[in-house]
C-alpha atoms as a PDB file:
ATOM      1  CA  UNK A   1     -98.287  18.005  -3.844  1.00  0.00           C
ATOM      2  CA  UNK A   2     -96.049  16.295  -1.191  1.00  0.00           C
ATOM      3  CA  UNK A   3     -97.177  16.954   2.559  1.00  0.00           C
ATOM      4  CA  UNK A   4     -94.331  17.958   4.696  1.00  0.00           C
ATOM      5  CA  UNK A   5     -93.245  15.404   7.112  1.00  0.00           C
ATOM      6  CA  UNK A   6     -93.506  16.015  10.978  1.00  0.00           C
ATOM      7  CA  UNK A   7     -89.749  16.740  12.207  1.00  0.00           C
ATOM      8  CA  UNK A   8     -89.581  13.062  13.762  1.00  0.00           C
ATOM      9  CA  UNK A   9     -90.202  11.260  10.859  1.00  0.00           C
ATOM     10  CA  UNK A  10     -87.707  13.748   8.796  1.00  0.00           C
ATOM     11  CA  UNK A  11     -84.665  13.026  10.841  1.00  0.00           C
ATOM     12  CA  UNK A  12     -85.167   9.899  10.008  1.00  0.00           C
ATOM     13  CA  UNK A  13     -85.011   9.682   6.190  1.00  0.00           C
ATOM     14  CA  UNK A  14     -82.495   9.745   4.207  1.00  0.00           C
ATOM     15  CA  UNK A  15     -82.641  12.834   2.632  1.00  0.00           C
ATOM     16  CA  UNK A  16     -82.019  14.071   6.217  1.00  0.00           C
ATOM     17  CA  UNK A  17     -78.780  12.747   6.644  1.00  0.00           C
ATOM     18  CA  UNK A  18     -77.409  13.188   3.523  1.00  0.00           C
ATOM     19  CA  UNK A  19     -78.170  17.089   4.347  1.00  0.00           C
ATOM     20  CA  UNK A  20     -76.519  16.953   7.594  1.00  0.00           C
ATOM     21  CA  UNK A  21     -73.680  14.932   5.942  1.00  0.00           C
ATOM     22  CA  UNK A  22     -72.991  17.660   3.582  1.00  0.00           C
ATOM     23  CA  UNK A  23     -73.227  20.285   5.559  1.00  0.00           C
ATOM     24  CA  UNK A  24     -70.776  18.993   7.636  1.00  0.00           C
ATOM     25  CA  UNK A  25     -72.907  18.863  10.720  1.00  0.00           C
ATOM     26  CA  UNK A  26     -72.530  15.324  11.241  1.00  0.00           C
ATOM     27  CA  UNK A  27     -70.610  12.298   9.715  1.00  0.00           C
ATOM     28  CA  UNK A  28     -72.882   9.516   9.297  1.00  0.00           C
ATOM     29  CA  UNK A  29     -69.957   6.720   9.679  1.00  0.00           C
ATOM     30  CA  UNK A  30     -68.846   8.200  13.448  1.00  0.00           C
ATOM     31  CA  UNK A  31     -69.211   5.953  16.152  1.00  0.00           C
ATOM     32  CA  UNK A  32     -70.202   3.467  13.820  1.00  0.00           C
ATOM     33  CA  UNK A  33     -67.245   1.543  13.190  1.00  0.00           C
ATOM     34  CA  UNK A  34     -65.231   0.189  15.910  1.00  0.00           C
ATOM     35  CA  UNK A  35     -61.894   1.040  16.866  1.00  0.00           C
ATOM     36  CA  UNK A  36     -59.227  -0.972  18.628  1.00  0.00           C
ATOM     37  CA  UNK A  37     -55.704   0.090  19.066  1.00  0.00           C
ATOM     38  CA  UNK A  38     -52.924  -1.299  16.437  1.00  0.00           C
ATOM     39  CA  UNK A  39     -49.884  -3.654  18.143  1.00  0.00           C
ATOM     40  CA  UNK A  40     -46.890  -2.883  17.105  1.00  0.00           C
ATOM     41  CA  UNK A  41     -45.528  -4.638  14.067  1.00  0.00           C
ATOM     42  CA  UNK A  42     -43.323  -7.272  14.925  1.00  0.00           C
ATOM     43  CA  UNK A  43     -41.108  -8.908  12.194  1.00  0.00           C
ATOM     44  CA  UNK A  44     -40.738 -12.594  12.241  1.00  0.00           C
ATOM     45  CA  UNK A  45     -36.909 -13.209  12.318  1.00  0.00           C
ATOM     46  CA  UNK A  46     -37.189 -16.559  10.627  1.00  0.00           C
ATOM     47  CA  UNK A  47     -38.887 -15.193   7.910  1.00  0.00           C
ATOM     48  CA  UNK A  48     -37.007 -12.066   7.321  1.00  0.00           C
ATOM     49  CA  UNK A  49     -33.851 -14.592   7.496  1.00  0.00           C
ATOM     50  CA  UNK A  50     -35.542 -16.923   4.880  1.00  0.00           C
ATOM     51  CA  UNK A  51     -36.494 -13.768   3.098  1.00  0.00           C
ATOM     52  CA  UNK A  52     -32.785 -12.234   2.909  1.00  0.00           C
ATOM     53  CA  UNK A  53     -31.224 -15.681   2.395  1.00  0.00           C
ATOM     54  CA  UNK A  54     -33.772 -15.707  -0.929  1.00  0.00           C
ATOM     55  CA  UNK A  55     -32.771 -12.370  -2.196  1.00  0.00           C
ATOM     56  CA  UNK A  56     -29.295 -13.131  -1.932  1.00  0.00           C
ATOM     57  CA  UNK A  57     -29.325 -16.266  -3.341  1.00  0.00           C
ATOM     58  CA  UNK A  58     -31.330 -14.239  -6.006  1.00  0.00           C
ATOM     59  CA  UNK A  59     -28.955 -11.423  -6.436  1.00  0.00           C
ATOM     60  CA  UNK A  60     -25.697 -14.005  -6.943  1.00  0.00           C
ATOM     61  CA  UNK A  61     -27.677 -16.564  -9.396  1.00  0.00           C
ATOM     62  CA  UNK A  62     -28.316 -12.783 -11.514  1.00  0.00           C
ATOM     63  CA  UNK A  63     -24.617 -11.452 -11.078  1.00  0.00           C
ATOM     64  CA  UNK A  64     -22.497 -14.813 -11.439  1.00  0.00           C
ATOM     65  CA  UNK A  65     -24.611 -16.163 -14.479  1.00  0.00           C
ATOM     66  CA  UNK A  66     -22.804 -15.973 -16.924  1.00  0.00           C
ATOM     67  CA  UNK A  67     -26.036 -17.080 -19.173  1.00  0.00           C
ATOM     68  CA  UNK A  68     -27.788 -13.306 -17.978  1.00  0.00           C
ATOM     69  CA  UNK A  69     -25.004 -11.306 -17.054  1.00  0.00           C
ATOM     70  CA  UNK A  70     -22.961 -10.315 -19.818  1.00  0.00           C
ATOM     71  CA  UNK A  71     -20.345  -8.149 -18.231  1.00  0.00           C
ATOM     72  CA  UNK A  72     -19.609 -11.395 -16.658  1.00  0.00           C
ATOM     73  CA  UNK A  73     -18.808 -13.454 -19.815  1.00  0.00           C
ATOM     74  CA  UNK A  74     -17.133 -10.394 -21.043  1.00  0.00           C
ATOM     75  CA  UNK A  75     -15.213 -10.203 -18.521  1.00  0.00           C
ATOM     76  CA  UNK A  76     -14.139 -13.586 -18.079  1.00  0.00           C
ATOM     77  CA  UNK A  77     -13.051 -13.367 -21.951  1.00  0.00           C
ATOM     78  CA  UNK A  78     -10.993 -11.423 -21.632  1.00  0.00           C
ATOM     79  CA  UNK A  79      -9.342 -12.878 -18.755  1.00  0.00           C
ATOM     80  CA  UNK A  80      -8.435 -16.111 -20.462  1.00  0.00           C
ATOM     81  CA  UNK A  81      -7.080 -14.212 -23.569  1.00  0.00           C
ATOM     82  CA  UNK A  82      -5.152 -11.817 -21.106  1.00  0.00           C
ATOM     83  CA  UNK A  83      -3.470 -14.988 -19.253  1.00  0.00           C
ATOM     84  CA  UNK A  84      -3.027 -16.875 -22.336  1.00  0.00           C
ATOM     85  CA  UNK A  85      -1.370 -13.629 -23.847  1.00  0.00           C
ATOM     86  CA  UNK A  86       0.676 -13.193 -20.816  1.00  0.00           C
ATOM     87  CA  UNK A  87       2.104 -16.466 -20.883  1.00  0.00           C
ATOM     88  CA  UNK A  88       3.160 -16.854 -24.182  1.00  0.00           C
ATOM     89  CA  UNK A  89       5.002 -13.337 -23.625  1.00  0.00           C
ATOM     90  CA  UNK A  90       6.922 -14.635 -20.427  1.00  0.00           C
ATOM     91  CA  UNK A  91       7.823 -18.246 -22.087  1.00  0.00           C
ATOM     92  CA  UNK A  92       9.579 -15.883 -25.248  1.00  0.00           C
ATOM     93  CA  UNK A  93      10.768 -13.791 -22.289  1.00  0.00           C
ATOM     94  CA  UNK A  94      12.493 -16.407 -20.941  1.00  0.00           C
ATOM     95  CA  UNK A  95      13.652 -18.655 -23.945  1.00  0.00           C
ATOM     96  CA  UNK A  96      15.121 -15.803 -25.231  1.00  0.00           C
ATOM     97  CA  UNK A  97      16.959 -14.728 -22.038  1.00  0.00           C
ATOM     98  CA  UNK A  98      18.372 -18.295 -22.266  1.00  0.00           C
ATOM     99  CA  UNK A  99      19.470 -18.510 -25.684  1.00  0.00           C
ATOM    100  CA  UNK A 100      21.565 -15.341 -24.636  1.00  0.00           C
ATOM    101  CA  UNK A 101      23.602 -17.593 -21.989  1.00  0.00           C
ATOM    102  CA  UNK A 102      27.287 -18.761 -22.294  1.00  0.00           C
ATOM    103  CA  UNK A 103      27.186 -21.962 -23.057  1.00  0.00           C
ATOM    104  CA  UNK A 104      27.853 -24.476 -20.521  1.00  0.00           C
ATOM    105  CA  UNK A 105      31.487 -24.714 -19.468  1.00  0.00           C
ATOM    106  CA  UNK A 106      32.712 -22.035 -21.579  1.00  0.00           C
ATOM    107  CA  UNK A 107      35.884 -20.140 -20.657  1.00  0.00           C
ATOM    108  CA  UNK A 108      34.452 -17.139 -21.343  1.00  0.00           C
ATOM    109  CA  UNK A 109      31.284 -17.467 -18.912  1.00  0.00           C
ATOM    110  CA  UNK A 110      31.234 -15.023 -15.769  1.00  0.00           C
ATOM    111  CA  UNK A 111      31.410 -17.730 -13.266  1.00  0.00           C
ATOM    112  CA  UNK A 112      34.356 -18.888 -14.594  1.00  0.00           C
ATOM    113  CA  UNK A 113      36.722 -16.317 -15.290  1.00  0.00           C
ATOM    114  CA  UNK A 114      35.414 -12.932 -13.171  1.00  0.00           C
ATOM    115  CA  UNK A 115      32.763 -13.543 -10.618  1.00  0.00           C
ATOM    116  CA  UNK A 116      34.023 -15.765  -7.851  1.00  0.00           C
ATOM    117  CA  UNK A 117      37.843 -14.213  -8.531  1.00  0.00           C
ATOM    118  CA  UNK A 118      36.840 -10.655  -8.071  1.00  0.00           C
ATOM    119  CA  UNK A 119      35.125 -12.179  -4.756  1.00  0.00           C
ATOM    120  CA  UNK A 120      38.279 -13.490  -3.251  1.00  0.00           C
ATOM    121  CA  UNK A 121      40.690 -11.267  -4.650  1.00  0.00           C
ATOM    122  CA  UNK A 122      39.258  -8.162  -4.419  1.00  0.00           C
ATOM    123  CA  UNK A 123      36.219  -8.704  -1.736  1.00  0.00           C
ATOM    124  CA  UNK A 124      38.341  -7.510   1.578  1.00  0.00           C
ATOM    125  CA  UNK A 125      39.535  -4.138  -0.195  1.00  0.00           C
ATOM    126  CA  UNK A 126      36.290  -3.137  -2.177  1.00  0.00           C
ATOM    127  CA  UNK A 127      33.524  -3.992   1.080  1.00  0.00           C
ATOM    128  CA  UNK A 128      36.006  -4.041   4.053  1.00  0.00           C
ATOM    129  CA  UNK A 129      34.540  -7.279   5.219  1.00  0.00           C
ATOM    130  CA  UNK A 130      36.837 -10.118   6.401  1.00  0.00           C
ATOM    131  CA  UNK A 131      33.933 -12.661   6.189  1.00  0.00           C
ATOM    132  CA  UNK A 132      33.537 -12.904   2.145  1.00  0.00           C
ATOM    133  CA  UNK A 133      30.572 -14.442   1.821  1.00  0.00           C
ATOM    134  CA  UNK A 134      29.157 -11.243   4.390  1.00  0.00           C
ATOM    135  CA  UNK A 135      30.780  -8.946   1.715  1.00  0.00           C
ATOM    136  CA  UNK A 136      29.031 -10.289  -1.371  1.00  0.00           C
ATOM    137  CA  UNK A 137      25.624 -10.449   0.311  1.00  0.00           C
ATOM    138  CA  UNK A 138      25.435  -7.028   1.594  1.00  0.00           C
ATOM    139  CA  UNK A 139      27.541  -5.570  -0.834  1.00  0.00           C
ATOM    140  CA  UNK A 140      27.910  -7.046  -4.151  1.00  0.00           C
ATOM    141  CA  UNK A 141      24.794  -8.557  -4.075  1.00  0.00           C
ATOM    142  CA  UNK A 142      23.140  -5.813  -1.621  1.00  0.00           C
ATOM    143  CA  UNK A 143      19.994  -5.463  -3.941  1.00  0.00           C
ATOM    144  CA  UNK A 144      19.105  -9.042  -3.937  1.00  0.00           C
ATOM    145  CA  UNK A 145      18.923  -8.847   0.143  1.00  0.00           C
ATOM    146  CA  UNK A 146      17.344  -6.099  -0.034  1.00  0.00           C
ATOM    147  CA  UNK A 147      14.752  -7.798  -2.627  1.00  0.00           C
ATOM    148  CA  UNK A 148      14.747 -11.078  -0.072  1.00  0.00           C
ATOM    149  CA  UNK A 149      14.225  -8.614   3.117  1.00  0.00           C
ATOM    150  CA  UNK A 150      10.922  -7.140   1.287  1.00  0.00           C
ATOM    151  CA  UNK A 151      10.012 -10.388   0.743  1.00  0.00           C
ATOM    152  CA  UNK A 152      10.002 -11.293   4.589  1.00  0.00           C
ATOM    153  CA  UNK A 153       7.865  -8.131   5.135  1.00  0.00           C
ATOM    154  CA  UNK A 154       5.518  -8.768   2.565  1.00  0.00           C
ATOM    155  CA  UNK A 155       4.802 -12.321   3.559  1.00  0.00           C
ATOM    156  CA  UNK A 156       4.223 -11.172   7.008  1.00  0.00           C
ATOM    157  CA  UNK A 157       1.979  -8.800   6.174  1.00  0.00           C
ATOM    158  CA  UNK A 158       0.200 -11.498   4.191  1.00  0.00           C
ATOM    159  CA  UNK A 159      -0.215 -13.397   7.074  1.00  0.00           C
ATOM    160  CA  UNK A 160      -1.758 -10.631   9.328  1.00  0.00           C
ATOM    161  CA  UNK A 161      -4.124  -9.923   7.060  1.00  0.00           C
ATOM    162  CA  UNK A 162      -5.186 -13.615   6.682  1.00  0.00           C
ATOM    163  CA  UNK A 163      -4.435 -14.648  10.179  1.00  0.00           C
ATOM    164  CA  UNK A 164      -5.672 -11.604  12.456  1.00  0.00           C
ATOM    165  CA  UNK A 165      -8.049 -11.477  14.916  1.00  0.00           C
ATOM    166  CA  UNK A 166     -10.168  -7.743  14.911  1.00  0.00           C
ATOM    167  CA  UNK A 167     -12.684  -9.083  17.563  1.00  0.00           C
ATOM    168  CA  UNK A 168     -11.009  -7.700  21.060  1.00  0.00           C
ATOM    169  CA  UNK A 169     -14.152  -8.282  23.515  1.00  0.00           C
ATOM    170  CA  UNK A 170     -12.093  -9.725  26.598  1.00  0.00           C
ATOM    171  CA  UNK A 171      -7.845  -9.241  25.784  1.00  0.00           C
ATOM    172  CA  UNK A 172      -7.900 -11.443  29.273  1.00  0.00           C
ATOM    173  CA  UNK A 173      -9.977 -14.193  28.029  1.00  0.00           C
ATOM    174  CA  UNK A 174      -8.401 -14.272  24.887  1.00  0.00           C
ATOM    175  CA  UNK A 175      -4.967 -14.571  26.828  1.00  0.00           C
ATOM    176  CA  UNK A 176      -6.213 -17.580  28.958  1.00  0.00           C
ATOM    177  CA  UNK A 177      -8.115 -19.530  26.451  1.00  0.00           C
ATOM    178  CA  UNK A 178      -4.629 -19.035  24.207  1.00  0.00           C
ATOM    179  CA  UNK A 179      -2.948 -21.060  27.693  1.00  0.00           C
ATOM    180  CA  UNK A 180      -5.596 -23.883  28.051  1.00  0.00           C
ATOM    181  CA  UNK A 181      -3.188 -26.127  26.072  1.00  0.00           C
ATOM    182  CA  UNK A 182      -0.371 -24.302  26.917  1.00  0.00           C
ATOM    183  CA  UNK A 183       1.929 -24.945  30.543  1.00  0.00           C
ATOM    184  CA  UNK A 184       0.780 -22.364  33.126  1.00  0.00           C
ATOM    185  CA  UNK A 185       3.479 -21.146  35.305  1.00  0.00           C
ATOM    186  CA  UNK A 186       5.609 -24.298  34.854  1.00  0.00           C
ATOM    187  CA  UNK A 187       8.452 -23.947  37.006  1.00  0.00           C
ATOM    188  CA  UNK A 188      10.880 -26.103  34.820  1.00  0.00           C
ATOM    189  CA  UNK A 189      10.221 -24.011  31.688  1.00  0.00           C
ATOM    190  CA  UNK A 190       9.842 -20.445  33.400  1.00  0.00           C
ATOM    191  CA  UNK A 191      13.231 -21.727  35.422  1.00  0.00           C
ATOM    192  CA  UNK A 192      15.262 -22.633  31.888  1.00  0.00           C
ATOM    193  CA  UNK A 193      13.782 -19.719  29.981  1.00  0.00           C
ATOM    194  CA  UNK A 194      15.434 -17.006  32.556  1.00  0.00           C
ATOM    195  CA  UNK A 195      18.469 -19.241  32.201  1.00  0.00           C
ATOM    196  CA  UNK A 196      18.558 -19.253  28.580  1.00  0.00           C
ATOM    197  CA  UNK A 197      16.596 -16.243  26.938  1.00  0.00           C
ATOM    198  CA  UNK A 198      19.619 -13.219  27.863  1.00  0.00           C
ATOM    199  CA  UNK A 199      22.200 -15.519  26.387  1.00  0.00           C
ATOM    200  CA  UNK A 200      20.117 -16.475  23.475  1.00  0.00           C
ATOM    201  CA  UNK A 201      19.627 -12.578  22.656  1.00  0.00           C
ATOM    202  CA  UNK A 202      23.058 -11.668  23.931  1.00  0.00           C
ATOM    203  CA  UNK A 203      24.049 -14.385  21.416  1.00  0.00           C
ATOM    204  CA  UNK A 204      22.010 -13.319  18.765  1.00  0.00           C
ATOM    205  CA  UNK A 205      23.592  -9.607  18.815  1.00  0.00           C
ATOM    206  CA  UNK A 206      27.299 -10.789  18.605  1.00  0.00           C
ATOM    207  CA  UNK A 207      26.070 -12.683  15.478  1.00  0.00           C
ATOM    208  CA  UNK A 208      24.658  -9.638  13.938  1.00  0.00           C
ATOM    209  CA  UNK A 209      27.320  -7.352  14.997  1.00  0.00           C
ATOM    210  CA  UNK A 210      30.104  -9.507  13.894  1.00  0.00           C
ATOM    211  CA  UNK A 211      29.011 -11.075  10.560  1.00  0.00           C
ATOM    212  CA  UNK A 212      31.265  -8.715   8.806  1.00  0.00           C
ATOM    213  CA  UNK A 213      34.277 -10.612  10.524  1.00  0.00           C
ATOM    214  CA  UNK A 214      33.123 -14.186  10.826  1.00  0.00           C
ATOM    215  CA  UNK A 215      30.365 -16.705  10.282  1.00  0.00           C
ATOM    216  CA  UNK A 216      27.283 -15.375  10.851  1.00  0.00           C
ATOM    217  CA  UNK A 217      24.951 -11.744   9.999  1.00  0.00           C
ATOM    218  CA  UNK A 218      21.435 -10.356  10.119  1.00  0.00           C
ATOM    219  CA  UNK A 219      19.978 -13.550   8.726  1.00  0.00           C
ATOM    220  CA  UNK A 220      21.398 -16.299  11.039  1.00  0.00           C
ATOM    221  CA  UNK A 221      21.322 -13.253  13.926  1.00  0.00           C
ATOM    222  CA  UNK A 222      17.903 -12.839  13.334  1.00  0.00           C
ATOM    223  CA  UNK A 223      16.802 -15.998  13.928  1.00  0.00           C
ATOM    224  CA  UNK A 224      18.590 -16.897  17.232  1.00  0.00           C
ATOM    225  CA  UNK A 225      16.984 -13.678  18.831  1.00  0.00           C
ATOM    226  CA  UNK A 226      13.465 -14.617  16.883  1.00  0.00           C
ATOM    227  CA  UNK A 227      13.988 -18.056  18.945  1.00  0.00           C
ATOM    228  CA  UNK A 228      14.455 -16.331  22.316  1.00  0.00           C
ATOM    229  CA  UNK A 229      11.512 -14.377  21.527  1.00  0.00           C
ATOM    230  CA  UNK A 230       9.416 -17.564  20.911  1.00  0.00           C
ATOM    231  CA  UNK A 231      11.024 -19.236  23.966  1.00  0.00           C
ATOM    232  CA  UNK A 232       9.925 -16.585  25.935  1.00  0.00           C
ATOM    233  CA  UNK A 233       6.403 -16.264  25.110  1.00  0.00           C
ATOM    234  CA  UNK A 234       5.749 -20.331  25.694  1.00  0.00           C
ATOM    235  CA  UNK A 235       7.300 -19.738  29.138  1.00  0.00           C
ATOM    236  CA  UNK A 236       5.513 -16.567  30.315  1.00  0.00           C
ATOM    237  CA  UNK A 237       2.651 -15.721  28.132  1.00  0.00           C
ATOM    238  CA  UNK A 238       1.746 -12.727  25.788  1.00  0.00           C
ATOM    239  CA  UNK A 239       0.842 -10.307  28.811  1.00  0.00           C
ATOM    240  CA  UNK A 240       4.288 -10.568  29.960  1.00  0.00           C
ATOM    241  CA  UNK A 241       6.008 -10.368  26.380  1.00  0.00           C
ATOM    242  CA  UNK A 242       3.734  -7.320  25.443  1.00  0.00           C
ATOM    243  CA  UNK A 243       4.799  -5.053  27.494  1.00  0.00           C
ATOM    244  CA  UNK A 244       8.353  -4.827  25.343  1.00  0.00           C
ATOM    245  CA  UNK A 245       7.425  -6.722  22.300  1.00  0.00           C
ATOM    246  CA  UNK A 246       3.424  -5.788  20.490  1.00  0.00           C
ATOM    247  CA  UNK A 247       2.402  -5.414  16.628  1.00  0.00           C
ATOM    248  CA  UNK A 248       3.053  -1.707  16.576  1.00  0.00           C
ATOM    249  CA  UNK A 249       6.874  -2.450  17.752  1.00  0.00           C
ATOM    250  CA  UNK A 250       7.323  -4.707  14.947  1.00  0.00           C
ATOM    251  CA  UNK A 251       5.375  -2.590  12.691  1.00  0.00           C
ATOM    252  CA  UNK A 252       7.805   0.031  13.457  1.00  0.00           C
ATOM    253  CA  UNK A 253      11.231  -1.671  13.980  1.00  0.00           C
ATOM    254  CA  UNK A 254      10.960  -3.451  10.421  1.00  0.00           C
ATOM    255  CA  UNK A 255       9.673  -0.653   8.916  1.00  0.00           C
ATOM    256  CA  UNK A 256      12.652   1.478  10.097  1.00  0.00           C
ATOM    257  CA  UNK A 257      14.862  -1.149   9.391  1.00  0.00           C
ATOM    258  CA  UNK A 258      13.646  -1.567   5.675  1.00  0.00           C
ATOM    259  CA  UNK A 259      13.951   2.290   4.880  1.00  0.00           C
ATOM    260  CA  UNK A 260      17.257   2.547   6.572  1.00  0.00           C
ATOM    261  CA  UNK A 261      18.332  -0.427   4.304  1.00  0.00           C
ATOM    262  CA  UNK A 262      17.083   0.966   1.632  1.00  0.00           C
ATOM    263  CA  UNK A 263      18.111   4.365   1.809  1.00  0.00           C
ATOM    264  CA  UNK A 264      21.764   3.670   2.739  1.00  0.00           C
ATOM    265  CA  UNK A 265      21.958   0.867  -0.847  1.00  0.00           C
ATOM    266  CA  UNK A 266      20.478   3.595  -2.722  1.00  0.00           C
ATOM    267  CA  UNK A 267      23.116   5.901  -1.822  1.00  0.00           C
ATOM    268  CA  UNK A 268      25.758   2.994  -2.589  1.00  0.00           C
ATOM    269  CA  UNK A 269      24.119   2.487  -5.691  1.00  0.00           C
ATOM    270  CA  UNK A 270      24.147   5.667  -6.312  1.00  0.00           C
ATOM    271  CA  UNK A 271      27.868   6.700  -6.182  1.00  0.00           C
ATOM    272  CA  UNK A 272      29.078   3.360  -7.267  1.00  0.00           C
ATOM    273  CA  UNK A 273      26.946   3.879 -10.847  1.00  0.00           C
ATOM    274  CA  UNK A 274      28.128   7.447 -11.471  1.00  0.00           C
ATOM    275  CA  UNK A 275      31.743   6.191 -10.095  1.00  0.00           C
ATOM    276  CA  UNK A 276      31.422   8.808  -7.217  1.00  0.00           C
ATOM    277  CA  UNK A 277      33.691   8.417  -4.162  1.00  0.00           C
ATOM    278  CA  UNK A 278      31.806   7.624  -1.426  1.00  0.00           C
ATOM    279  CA  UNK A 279      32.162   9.754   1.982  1.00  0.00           C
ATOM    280  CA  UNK A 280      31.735   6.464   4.300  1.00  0.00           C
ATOM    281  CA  UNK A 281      34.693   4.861   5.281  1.00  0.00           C
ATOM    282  CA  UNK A 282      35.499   1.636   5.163  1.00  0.00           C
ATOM    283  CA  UNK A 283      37.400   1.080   8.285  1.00  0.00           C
ATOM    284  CA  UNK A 284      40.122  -1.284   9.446  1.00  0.00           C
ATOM    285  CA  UNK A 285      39.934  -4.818   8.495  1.00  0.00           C
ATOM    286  CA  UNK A 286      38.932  -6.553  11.413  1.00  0.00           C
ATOM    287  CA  UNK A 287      37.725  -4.458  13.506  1.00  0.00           C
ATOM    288  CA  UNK A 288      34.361  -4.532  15.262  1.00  0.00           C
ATOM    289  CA  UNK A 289      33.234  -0.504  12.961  1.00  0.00           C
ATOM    290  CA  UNK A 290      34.578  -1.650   9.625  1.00  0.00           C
ATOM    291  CA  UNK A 291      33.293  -2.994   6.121  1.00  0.00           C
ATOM    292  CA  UNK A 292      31.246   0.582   5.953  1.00  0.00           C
ATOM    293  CA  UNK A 293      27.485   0.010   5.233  1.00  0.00           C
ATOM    294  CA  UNK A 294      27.586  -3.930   5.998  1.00  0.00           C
ATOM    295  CA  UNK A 295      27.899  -3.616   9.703  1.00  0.00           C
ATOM    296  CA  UNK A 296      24.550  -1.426   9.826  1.00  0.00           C
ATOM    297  CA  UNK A 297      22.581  -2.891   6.991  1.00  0.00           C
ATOM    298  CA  UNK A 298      23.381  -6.399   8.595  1.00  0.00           C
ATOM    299  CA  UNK A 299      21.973  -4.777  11.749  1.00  0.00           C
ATOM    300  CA  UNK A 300      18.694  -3.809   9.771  1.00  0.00           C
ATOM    301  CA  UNK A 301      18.036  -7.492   7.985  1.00  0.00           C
ATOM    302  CA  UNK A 302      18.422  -9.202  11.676  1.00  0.00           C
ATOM    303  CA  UNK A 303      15.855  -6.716  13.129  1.00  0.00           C
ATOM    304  CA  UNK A 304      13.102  -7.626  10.221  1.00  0.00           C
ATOM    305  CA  UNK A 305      14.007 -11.688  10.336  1.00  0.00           C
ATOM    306  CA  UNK A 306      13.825 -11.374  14.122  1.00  0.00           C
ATOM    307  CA  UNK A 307      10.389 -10.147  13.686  1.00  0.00           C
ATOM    308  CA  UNK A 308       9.034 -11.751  11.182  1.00  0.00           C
ATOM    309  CA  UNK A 309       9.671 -15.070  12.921  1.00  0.00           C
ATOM    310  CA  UNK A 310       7.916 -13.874  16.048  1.00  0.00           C
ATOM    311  CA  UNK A 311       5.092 -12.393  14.544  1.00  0.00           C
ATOM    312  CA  UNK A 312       5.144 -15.320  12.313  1.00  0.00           C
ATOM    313  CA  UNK A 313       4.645 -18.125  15.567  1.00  0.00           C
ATOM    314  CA  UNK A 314       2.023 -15.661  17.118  1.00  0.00           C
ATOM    315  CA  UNK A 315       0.087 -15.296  14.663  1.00  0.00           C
ATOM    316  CA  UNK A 316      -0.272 -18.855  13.666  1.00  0.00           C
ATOM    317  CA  UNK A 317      -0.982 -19.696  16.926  1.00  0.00           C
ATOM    318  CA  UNK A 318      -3.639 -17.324  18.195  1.00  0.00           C
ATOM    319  CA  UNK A 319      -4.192 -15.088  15.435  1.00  0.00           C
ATOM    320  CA  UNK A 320      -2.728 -12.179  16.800  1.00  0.00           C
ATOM    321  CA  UNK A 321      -0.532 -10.245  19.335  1.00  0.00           C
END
C-alpha cells in the first residue's frame, strides 16, 4: 500500500497540479511567461514600394504575354484580320468611287457645264448673298461648314483632354509661375493692347456681320477677334481675361453656336429636299439683314473659330484656363 503524503510534499508533485489544473483552480503557465507590450506595426515604405512595384510588374508580364494570356493573342488576331479586312474594303470603296468619275476634261463633267455657272448666275437670287463665294459656303455647301465647324470643336476638345491641368492647389501660383517668362505689367505692351484690342474686336464683328456682302465671314472674323483675345491675355494676364472670357464661356458659346448652326441647316435642308417654301426671307441684296440664314450661321462659325483659337493658345501654353 502507498502511504499518504504529508500536505507539503503533495502540493508539490505533479499529480497535484495537474488536479488543480483541471479543476480550474489554477493555471500552471500564469505568471510564468513574461509579457511585454506589442509596438505598433510599422510598414517599411521601401519595401511595400519594392513589394507593389513587383506585383505589378507581375500582373503586366501575366496580362500582356501573349505566350500565357490567350485572350490576348486572340484578341490581337483578330485585330490584324479586322484592319486588314477594313482596308481592302475602303481601297474597293474608293477605286470604285473613282472609276464612276467623268473623265478628265469631259464636257459633260459637273465642273464644267453646271457647278461654277449655277454659282454666278444664280448664287445672288437663290442665297441672297452679294459676296458669292459667302453664298456657296454657307449655303450651297452649308453641310461641309458645318462638317469643318465640328471639326474645330472636336479638335479642341482633343486638346483639353490631352492638355488640361485638374491639379488647382494655388489658381494664384499657377497664374504667376505662368508670368515668370512672360512681361509683367509692361507699359509698352499693356499701352498698345488698350490701343489695339477694341478695334481688333470691333474689326472682327464688321467681318462677321458683313461677309454676306463682301470679303470676309465667320472664318476670317473669327480669327481677328481670336487674335485680340490672345493679344490681350499676353498684355494683362489670365486673372484679368477671366473675368469675361473662362472654359465654361467657351464651352457654352460654341456649343450654342454649333446647335444653332445646326438646327437652322437642318431646317434648310429640310424644305429644300421636300421642295418646301421656306418662311425666312431672303432680304434685299445688299443690305446689312439679307442672304436669310448666312448672316446668322456666319455669326455662329466666327463665335466657335474665335474660341477655338483662344482656347487653343491657352491651353498650349499653361495647360488650362
Amino acid at each position: 500500500m502507498s502511504r499518504k503524503l504529508p500536505d507539503d510534499e503533495y502540493r508539490k508533485t505533479k499529480s497535484f497540479r495537474l488536479k488543480q489544473w483541471l479543476d480550474g483552480t489554477k493555471d500552471p503557465f500564469l505568471d510564468t511567461v513574461e509579457m511585454k507590450a506589442q509596438k505598433p506595426f510599422e510598414e517599411d515604405q521601401e519595401e511595400k514600394k519594392q513589394f507593389d512595384q513587383e506585383r505589378k510588374t507581375r500582373l503586366t508580364n501575366w496580362v500582356y504575354n501573349s505566350k500565357r494570356n490567350r485572350d490576348v493573342t486572340a484578341f490581337r488576331s483578330l485585330y490584324r484580320i479586322c484592319a486588314a479586312l477594313f482596308c481592302v474594303f475602303l481601297l474597293i470603296t474608293l477605286l470604285t468611287a473613282v472609276s464612276w468619275l467623268p473623265t478628265e476634261g469631259e464636257e459633260d463633267r459637273p465642273v464644267n457645264n453646271e457647278v461654277a455657272e449655277r454659282y454666278i448666275e444664280s448664287g445672288l437670287q437663290e442665297t441672297g448673298a452679294v459676296n458669292i463665294v459667302t453664298g456657296m459656303i454657307l449655303d450651297y455647301r452649308a453641310f461641309d461648314t458645318l462638317g469643318e465647324s465640328h471639326v474645330l470643336f472636336t479638335a479642341t476638345m482633343t486638346v483639353l483632354i490631352l492638355l488640361r491641368l485638374d491639379r488647382d492647389k494655388d489658381k494664384k501660383e499657377q497664374h504667376a509661375n505662368d508670368r515668370v517668362y512672360e512681361p509683367k505689367n509692361d507699359v509698352i505692351l499693356q499701352t498698345v493692347a488698350k490701343i489695339l484690342v477694341p478695334p481688333i474686336f470691333i474689326f472682327g464683328i464688321y467681318v462677321i456681320l458683313c461677309g454676306h456682302l463682301g470679303p470676309g465671314g465667320g472664318f476670317s472674323g473669327g480669327a481677328i477677334i481670336g487674335a485680340g483675345l490672345i493679344l490681350y491675355v499676353n498684355a494683362f494676364g489670365f486673372a484679368k481675361t477671366e473675368r469675361f472670357f473662362t472654359a465654361k464661356t467657351y464651352k457654352v458659346t460654341s456649343f450654342c453656336a454649333l446647335a444653332c448652326y445646326s438646327l437652322s441647316k437642318c431646317y434648310s435642308f429640310y424644305t429644300g429636299a421636300n421642295e418646301i417654301e421656306s418662311v425666312i426671307p431672303l432680304g434685299t441684296p445688299g443690305a446689312i439683314l439679307s442672304s436669310g440664314l448666312i448672316f446668322v450661321l456666319n455669326i455662329c462659325v466666327g463665335i466657335v473659330v474665335a474660341g477655338t483659337m483662344y482656347t487653343f493658345y491657352v491651353m498650349f501654353r499653361k495647360g488650362g484656363y
